[in-house]
PDB file of N, CA and C in Angstrom:
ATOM      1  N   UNK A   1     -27.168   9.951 -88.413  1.00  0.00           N
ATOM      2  CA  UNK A   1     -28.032   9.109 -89.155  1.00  0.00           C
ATOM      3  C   UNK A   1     -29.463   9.600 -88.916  1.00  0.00           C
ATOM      4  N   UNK A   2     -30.136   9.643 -89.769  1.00  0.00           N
ATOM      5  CA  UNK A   2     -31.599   9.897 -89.669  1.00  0.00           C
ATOM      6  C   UNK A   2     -32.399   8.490 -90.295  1.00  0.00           C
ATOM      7  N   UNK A   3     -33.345   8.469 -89.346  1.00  0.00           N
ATOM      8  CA  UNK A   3     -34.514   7.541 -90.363  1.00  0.00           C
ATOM      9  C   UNK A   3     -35.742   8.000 -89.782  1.00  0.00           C
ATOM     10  N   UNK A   4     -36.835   7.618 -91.280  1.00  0.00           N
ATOM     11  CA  UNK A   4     -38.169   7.965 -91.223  1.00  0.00           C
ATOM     12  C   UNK A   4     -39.150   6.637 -91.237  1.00  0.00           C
ATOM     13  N   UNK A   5     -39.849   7.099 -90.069  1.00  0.00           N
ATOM     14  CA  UNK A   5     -41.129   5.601 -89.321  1.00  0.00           C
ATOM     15  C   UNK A   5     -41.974   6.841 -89.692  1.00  0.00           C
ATOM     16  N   UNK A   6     -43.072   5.542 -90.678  1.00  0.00           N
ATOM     17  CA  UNK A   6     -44.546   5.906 -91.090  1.00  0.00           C
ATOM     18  C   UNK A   6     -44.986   4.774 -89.967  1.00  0.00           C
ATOM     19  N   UNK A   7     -46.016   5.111 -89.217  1.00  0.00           N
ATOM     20  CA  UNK A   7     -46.638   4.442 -87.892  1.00  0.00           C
ATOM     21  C   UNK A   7     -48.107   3.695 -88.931  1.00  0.00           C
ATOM     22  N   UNK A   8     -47.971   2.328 -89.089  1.00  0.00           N
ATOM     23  CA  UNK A   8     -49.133   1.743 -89.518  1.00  0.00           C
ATOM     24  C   UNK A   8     -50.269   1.849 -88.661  1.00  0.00           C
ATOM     25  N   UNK A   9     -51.767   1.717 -89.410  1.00  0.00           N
ATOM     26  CA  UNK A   9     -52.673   1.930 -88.449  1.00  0.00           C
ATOM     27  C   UNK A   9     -52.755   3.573 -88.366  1.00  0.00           C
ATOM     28  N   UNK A  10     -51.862   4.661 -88.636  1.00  0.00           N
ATOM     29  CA  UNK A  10     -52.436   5.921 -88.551  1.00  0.00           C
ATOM     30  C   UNK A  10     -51.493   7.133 -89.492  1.00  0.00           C
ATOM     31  N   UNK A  11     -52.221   6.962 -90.354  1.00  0.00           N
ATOM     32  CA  UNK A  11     -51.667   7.089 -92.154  1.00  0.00           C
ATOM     33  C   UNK A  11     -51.385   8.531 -91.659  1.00  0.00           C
ATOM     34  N   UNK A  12     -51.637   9.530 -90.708  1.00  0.00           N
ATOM     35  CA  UNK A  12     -51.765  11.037 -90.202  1.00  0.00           C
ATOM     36  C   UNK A  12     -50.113  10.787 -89.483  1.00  0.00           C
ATOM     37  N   UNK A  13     -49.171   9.827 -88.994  1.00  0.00           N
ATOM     38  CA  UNK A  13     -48.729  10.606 -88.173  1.00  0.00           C
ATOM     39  C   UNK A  13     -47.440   9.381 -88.596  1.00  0.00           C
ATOM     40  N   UNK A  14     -46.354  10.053 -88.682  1.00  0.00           N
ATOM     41  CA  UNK A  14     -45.056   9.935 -88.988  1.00  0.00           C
ATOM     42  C   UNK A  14     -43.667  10.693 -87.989  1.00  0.00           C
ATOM     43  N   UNK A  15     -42.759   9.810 -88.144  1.00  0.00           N
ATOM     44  CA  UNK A  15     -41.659  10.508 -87.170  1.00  0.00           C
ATOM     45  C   UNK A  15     -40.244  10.380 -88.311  1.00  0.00           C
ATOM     46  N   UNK A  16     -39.502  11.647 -87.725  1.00  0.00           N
ATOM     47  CA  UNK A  16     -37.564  11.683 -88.019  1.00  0.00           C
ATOM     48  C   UNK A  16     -36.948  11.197 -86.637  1.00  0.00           C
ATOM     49  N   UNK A  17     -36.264  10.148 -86.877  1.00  0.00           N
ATOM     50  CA  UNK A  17     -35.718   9.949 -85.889  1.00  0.00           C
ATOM     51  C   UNK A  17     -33.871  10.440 -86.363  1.00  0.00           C
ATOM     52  N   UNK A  18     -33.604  11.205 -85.487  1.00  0.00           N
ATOM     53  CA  UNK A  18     -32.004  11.475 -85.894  1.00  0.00           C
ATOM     54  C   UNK A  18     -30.837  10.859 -84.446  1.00  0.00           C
ATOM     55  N   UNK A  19     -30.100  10.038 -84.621  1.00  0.00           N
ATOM     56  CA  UNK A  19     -29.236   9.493 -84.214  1.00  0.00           C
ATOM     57  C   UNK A  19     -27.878  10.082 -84.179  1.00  0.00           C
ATOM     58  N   UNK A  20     -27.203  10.732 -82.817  1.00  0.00           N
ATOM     59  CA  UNK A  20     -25.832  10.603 -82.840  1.00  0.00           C
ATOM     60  C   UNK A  20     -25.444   9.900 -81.876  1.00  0.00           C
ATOM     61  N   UNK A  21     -23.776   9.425 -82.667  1.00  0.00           N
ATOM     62  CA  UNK A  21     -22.859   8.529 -81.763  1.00  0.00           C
ATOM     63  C   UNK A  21     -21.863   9.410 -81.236  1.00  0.00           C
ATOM     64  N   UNK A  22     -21.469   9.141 -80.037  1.00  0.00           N
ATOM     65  CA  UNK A  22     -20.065   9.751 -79.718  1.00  0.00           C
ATOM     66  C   UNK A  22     -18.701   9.134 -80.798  1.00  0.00           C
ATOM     67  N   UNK A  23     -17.621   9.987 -80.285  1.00  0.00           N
ATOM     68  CA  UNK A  23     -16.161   9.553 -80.881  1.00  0.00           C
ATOM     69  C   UNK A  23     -15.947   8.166 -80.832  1.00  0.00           C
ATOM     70  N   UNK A  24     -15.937   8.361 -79.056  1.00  0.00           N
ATOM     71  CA  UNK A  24     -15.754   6.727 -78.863  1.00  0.00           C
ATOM     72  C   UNK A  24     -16.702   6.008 -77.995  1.00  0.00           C
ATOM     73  N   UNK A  25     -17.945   6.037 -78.932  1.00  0.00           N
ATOM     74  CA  UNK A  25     -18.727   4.979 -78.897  1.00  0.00           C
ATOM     75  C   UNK A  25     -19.441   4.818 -77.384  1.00  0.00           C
ATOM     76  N   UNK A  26     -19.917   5.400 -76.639  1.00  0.00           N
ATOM     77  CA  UNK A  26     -19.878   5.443 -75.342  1.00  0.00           C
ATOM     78  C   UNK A  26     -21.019   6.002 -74.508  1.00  0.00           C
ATOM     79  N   UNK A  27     -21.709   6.832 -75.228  1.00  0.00           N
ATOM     80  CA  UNK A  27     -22.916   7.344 -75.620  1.00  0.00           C
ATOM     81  C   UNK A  27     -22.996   7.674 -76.988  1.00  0.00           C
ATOM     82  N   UNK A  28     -24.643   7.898 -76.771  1.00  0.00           N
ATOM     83  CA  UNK A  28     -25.851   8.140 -77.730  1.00  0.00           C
ATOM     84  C   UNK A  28     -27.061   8.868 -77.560  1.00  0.00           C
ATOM     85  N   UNK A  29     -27.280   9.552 -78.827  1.00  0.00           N
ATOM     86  CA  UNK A  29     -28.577  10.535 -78.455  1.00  0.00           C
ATOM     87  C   UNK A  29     -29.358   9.928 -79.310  1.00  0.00           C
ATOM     88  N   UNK A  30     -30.641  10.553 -79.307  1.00  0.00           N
ATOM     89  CA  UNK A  30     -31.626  10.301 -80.258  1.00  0.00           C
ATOM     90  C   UNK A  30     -33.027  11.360 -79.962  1.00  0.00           C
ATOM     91  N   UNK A  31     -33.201  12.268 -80.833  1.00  0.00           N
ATOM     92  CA  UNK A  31     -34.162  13.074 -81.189  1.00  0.00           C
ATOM     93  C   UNK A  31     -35.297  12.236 -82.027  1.00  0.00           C
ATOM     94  N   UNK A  32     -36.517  12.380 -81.897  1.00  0.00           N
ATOM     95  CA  UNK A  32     -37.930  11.954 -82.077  1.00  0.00           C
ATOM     96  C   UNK A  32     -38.691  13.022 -82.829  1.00  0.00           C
ATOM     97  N   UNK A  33     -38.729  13.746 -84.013  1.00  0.00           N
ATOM     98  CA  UNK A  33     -39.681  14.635 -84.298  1.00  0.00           C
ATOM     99  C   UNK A  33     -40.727  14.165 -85.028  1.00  0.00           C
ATOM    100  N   UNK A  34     -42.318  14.177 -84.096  1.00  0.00           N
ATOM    101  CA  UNK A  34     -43.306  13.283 -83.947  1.00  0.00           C
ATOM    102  C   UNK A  34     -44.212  14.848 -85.314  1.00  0.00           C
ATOM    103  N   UNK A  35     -44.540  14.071 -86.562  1.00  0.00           N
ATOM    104  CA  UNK A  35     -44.984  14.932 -87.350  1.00  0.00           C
ATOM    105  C   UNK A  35     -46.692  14.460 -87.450  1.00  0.00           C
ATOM    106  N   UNK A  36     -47.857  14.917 -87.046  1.00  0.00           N
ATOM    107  CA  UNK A  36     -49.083  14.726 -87.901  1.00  0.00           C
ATOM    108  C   UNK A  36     -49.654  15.978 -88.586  1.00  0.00           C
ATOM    109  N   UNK A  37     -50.420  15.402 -89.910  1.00  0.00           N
ATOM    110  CA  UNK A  37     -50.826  15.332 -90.413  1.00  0.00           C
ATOM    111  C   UNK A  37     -49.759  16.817 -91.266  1.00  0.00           C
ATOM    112  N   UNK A  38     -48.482  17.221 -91.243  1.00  0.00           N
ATOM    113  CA  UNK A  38     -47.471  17.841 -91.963  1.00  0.00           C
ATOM    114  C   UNK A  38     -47.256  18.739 -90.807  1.00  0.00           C
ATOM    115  N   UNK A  39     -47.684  19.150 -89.636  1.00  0.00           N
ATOM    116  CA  UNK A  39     -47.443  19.639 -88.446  1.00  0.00           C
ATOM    117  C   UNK A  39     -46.576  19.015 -87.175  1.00  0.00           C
ATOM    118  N   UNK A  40     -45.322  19.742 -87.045  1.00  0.00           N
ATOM    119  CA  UNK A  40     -45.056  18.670 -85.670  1.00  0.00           C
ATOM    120  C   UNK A  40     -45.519  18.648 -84.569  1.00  0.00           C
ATOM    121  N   UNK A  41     -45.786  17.912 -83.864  1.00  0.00           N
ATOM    122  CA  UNK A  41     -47.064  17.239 -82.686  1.00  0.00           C
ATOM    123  C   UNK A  41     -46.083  17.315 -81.355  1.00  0.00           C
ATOM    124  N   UNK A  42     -44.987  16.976 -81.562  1.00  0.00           N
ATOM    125  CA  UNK A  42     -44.127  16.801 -80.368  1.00  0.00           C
ATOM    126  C   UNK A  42     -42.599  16.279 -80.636  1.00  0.00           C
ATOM    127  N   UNK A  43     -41.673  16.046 -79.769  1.00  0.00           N
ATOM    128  CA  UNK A  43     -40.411  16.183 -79.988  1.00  0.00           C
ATOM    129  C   UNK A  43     -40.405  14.851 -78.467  1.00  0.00           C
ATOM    130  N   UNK A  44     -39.555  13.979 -79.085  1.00  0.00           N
ATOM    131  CA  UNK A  44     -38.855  13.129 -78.130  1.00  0.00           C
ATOM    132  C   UNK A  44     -36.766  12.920 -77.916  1.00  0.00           C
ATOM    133  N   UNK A  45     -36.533  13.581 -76.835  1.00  0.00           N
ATOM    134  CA  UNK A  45     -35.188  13.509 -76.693  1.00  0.00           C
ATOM    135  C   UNK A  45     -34.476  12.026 -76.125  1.00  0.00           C
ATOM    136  N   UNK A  46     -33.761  11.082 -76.355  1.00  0.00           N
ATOM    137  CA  UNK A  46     -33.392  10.072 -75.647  1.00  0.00           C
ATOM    138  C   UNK A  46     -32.122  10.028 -75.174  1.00  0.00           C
ATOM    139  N   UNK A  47     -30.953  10.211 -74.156  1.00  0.00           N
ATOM    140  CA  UNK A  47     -29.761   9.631 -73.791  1.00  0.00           C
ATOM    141  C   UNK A  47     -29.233   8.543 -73.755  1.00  0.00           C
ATOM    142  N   UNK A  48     -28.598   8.036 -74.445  1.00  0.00           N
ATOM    143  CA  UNK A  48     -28.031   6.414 -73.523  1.00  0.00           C
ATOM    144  C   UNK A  48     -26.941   6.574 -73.416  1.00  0.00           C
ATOM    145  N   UNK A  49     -26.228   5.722 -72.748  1.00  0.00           N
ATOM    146  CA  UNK A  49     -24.720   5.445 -71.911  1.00  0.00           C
ATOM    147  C   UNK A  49     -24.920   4.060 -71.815  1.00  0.00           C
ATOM    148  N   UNK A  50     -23.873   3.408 -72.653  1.00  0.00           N
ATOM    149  CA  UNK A  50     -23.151   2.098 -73.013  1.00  0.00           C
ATOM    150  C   UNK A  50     -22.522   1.569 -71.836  1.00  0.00           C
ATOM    151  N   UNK A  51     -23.156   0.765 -71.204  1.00  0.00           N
ATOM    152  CA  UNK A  51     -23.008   0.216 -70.343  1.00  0.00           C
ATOM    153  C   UNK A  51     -21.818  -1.405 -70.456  1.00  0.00           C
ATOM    154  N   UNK A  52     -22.482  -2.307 -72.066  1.00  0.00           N
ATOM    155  CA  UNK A  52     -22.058  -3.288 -71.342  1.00  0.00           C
ATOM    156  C   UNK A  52     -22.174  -3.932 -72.496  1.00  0.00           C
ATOM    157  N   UNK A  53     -21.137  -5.076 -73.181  1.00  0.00           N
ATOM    158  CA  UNK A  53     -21.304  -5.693 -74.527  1.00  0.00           C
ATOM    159  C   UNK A  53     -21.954  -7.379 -73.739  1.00  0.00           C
ATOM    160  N   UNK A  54     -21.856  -7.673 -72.515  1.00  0.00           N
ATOM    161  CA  UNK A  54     -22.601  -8.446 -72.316  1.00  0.00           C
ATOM    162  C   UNK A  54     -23.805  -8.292 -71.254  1.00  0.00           C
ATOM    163  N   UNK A  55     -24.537  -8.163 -72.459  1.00  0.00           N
ATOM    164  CA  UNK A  55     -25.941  -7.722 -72.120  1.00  0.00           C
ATOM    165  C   UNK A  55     -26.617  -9.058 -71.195  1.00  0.00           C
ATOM    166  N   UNK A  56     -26.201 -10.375 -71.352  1.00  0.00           N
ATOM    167  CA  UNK A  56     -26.940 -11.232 -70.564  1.00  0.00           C
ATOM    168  C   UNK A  56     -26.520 -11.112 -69.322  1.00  0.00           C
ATOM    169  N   UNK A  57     -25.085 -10.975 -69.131  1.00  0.00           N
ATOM    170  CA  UNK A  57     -24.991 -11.263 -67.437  1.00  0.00           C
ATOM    171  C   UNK A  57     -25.778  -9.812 -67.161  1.00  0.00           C
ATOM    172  N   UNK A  58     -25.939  -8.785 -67.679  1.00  0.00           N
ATOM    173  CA  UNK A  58     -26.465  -7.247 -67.128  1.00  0.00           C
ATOM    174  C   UNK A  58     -28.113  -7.812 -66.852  1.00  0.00           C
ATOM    175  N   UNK A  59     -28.784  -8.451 -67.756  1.00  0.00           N
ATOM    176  CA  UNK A  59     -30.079  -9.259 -67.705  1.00  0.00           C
ATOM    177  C   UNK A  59     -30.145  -9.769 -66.820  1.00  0.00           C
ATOM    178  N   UNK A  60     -29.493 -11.025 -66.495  1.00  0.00           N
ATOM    179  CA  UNK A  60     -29.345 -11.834 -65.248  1.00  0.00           C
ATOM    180  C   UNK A  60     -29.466 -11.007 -64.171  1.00  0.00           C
ATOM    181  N   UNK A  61     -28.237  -9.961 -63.661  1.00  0.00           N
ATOM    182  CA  UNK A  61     -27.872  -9.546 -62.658  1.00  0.00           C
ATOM    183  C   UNK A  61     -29.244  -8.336 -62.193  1.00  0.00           C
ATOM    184  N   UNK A  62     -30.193  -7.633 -63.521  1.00  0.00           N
ATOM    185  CA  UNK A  62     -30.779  -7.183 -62.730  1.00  0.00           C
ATOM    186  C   UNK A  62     -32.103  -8.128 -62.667  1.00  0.00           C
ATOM    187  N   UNK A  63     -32.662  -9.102 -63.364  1.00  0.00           N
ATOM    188  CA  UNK A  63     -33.818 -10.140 -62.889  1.00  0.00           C
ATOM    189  C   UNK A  63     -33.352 -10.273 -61.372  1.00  0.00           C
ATOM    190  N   UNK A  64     -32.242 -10.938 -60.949  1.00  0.00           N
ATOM    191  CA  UNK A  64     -32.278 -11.118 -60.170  1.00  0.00           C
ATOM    192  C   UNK A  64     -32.400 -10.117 -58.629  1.00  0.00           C
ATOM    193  N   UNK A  65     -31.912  -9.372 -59.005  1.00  0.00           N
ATOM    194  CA  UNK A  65     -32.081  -7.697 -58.723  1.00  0.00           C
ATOM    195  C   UNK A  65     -33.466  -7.344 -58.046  1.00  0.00           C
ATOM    196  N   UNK A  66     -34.340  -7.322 -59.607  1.00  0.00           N
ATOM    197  CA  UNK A  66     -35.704  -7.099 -59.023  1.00  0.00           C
ATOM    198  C   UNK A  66     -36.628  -8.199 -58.021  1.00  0.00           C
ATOM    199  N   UNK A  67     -36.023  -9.410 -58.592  1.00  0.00           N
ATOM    200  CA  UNK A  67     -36.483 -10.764 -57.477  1.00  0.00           C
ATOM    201  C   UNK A  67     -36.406 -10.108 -55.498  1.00  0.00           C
ATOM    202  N   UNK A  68     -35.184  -9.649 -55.650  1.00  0.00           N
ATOM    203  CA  UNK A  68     -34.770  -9.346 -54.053  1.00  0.00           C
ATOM    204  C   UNK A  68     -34.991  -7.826 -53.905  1.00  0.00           C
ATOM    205  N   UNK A  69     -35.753  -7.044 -54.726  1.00  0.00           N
ATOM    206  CA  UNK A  69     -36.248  -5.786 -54.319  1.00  0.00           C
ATOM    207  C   UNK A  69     -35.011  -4.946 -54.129  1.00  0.00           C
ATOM    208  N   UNK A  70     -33.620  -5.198 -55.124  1.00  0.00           N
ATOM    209  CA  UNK A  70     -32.732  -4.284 -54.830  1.00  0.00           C
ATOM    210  C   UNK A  70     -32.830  -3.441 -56.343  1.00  0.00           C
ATOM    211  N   UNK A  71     -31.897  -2.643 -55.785  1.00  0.00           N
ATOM    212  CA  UNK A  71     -31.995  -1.743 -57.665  1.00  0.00           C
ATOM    213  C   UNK A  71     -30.334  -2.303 -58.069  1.00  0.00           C
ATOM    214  N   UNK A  72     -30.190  -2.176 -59.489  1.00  0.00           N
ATOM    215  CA  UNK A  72     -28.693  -2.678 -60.140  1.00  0.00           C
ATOM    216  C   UNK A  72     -28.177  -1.120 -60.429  1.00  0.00           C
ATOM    217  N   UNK A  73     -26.979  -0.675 -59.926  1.00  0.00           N
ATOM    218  CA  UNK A  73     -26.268   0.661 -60.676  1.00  0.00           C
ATOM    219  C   UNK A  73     -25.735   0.454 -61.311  1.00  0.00           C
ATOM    220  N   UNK A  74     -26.228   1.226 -63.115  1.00  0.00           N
ATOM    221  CA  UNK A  74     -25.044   1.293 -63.659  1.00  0.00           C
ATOM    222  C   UNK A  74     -25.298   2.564 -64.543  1.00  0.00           C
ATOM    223  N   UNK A  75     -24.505   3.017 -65.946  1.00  0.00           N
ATOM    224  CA  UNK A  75     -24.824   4.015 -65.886  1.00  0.00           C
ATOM    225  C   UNK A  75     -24.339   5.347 -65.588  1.00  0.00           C
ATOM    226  N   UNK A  76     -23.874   4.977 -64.633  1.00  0.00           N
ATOM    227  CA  UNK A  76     -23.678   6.487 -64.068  1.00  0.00           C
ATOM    228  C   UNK A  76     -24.679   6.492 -62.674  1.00  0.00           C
ATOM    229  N   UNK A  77     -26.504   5.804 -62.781  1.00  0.00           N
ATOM    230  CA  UNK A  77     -26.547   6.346 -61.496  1.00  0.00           C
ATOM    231  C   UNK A  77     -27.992   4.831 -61.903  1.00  0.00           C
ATOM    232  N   UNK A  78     -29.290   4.701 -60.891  1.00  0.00           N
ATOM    233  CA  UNK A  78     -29.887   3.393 -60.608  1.00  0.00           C
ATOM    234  C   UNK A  78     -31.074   3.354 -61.733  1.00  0.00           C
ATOM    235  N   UNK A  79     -31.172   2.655 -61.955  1.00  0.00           N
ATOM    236  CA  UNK A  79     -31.826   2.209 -62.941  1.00  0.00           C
ATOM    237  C   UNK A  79     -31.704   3.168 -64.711  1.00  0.00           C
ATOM    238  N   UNK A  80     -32.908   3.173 -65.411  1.00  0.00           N
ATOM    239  CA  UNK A  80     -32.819   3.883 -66.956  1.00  0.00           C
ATOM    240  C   UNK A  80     -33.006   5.537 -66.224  1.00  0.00           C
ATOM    241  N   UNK A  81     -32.505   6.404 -67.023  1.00  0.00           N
ATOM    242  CA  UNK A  81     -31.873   7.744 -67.235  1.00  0.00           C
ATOM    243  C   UNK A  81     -31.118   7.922 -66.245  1.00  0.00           C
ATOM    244  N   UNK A  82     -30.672   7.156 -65.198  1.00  0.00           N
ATOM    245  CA  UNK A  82     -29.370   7.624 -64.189  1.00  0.00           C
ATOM    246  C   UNK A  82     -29.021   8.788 -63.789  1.00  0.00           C
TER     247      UNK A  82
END
């Protein structure tokens, strides 16, 4: 999937964002090609790994988490990019 963000506030600078899913659903990528003014400016790569269809107890468990100064693993490894 691709989609295109025109960034309001700065008529010069536009992005492609291209999206893949795995087979089974489990990860995700996402490429960022950051275009101004018809030049590309920069490139953003993203990973994710599907952690969890209930996102509140994952909420809960790490608020509470950061309350007691521990870290939550999941992921694969502690906190975002693991």
């Amino acid at each position: 999937m691709t989609l295109y963000w025109h960034r309001t506030g700065d008529p010069s600078l536009y992005l492609y964002e291209q999206i893949q899913l795995s087979n089974d659903g489990k990860n995700r990528c996402q490429t960022w090609h950051w275009i101004r003014n018809g030049a590309l400016e920069t490139r953003t790569a993203i990973q994710e790994t599907f952690v969890t269809k209930d996102w509140r107890a994952m909420d809960t468990e790490m608020s509470r988490a950061a309350g007691q100064g521990t870290v939550v693993e999941f992921g694969g490894g502690s906190g975002f990019g693991g």
